[in-house]
Protein backbone atom coordinates (compact mmCIF):
# COMPACT_ATOMS: atom_id res chain seq x y z
CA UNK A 1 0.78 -6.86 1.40
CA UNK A 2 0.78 -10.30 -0.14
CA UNK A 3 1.17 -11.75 3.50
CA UNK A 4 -1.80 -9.86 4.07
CA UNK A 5 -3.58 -10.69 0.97
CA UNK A 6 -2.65 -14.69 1.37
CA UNK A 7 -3.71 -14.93 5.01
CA UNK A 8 -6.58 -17.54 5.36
CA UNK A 9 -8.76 -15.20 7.56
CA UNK A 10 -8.34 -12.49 5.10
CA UNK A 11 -9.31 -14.88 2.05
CA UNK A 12 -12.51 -16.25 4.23
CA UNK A 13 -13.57 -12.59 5.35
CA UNK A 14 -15.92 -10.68 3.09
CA UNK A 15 -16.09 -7.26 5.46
CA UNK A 16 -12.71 -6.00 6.37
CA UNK A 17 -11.68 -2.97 8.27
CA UNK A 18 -8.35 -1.46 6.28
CA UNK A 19 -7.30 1.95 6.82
CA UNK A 20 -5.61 4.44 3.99
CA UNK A 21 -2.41 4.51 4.35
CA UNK A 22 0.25 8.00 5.17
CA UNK A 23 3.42 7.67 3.59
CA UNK A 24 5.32 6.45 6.33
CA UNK A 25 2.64 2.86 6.74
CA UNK A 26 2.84 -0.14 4.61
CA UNK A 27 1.08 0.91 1.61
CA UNK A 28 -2.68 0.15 1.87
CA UNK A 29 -4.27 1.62 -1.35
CA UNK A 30 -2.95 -0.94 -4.06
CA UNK A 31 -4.91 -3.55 -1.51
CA UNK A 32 -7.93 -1.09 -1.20
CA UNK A 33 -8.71 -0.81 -5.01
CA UNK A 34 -8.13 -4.71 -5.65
CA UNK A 35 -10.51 -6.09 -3.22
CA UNK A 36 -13.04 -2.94 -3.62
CA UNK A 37 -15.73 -5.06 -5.23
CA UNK A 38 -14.95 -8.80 -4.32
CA UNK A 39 -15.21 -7.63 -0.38
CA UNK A 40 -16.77 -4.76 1.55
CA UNK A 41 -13.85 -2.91 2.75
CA UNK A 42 -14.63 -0.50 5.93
CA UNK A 43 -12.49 2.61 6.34
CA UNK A 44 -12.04 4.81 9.61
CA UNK A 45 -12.55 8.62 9.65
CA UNK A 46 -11.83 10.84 12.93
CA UNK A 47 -14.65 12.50 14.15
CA UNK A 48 -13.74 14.08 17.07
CA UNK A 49 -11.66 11.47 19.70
CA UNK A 50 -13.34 8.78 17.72
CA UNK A 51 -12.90 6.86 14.57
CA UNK A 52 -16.30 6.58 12.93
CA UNK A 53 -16.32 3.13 10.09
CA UNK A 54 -17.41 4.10 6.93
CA UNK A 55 -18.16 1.63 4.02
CA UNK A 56 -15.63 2.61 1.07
CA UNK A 57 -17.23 3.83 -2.18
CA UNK A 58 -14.72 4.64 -4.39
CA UNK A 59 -17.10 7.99 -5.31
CA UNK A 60 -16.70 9.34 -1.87
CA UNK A 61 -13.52 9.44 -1.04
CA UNK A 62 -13.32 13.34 -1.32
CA UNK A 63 -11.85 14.29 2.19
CA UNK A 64 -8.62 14.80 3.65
CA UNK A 65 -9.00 14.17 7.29
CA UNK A 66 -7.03 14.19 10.78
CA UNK A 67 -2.83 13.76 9.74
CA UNK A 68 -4.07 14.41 6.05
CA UNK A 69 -5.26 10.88 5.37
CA UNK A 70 -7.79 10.91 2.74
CA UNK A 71 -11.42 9.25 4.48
CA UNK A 72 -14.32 7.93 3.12
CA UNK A 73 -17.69 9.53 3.00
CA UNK A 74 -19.34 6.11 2.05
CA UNK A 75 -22.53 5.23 4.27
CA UNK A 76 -21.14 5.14 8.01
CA UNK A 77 -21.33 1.54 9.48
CA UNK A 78 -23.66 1.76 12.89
CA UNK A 79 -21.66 0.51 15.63
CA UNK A 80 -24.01 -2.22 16.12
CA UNK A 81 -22.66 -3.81 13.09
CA UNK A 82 -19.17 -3.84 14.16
CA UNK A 83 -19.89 -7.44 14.79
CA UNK A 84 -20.07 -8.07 11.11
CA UNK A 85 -16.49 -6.97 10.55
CA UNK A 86 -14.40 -10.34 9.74
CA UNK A 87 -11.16 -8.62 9.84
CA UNK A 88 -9.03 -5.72 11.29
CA UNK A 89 -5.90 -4.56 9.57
CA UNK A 90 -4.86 -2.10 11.99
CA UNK A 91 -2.00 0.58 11.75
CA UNK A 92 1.28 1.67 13.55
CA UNK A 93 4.18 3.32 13.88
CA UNK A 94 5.84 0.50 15.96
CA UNK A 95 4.57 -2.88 16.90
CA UNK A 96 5.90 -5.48 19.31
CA UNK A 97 5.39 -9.57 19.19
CA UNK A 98 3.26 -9.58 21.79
CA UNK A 99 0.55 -7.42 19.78
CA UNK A 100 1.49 -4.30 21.65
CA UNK A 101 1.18 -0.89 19.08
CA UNK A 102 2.40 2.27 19.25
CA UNK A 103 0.12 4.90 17.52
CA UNK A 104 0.10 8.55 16.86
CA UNK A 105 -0.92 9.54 20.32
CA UNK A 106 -4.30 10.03 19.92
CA UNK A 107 -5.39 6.59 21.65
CA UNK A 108 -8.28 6.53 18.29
CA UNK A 109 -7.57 2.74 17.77
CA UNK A 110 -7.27 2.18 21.44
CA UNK A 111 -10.95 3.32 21.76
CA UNK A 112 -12.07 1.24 18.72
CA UNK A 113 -10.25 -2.20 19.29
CA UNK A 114 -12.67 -3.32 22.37
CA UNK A 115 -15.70 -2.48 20.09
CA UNK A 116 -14.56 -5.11 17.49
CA UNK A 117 -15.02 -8.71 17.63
CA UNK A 118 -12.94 -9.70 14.60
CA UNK A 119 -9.06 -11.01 14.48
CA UNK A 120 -6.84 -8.04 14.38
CA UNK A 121 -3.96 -7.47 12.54
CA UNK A 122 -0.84 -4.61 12.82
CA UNK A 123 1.27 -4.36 9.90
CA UNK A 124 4.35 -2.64 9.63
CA UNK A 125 7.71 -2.63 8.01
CA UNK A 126 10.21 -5.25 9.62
CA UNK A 127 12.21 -1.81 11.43
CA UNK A 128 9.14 -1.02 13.12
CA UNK A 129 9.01 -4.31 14.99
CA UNK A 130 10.81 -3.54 17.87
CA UNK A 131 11.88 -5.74 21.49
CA UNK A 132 9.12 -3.75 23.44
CA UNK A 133 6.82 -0.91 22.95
CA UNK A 134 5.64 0.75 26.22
CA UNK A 135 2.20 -0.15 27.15
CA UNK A 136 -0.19 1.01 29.99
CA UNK A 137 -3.24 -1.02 30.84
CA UNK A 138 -6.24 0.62 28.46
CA UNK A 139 -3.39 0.05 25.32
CA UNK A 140 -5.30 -2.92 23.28
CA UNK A 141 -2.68 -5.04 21.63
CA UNK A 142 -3.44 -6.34 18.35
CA UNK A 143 -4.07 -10.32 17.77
CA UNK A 144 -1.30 -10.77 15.21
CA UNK A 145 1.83 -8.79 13.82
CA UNK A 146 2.69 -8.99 10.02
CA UNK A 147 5.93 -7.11 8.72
């Protein structure tokens, strides 16, 4: 996380998309309390095949969602303010250089990632950067890889 946390677009971006991290991810939450009230931090909650953004506020988040991550209930963030996102730190189970994820199956992030304007980000552990993960033509890499 201190790759994360010392990367010049995160340190220039005051609205960042995170996401609360399962057991099995890089560990998000340490990251999610520290920058809680120097940036806005945006969290994802499934609603149906979707993710819906939801502003963090450390009083809402009450609900264990889809794969028992805990969501926010904070004010939802209209998609037309997607643009105001500065940065994506996105989620996988394995990554590849060229941006390429692999996700739970659900094709959520897939569905999101052309609505956002903003540099993405995967992170991962260094074993889940692999030679090549499979990829079919509505996959949406990520801009950047850090493990």
């Amino acid at each position: 996380m201190e790759r994360v946390e010392n990367h010049p677009l995160f340190i220039q971006a005051t609205r960042v998309l995170l996401f609360h991290s399962l057991k099995d991810e890089v560990d998000t939450h340490d990251l999610i309390e520290r920058y809680k009230g120097l940036k806005t931090i945006i969290l994802p909650t499934v609603v149906g095949d979707e993710l819906e953004l939801h502003i963090y506020d450390t009083t809402s988040m009450t609900r264990e969602g889809a794969f028992h991550i805990q969501e926010s209930c904070g004010p939802v963030l209209p998609e037309s303010e997607y643009g105001t996102i500065d940065l994506a730190i996105i989620p996988g189970v394995a990554f590849d250089l060229n941006g390429n994820r692999l996700g739970r199956g659900k094709g959520y992030y897939d569905r999101l990632l052309p609505k956002l304007s903003c540099h993405t980000i995967g992170i991962c552990y260094p074993y889940q950067l692999i030679d090549e993960v499979p990829h079919e033509p509505h996959d949406v890499p990520v801009d950047e890889i850090i493990y």
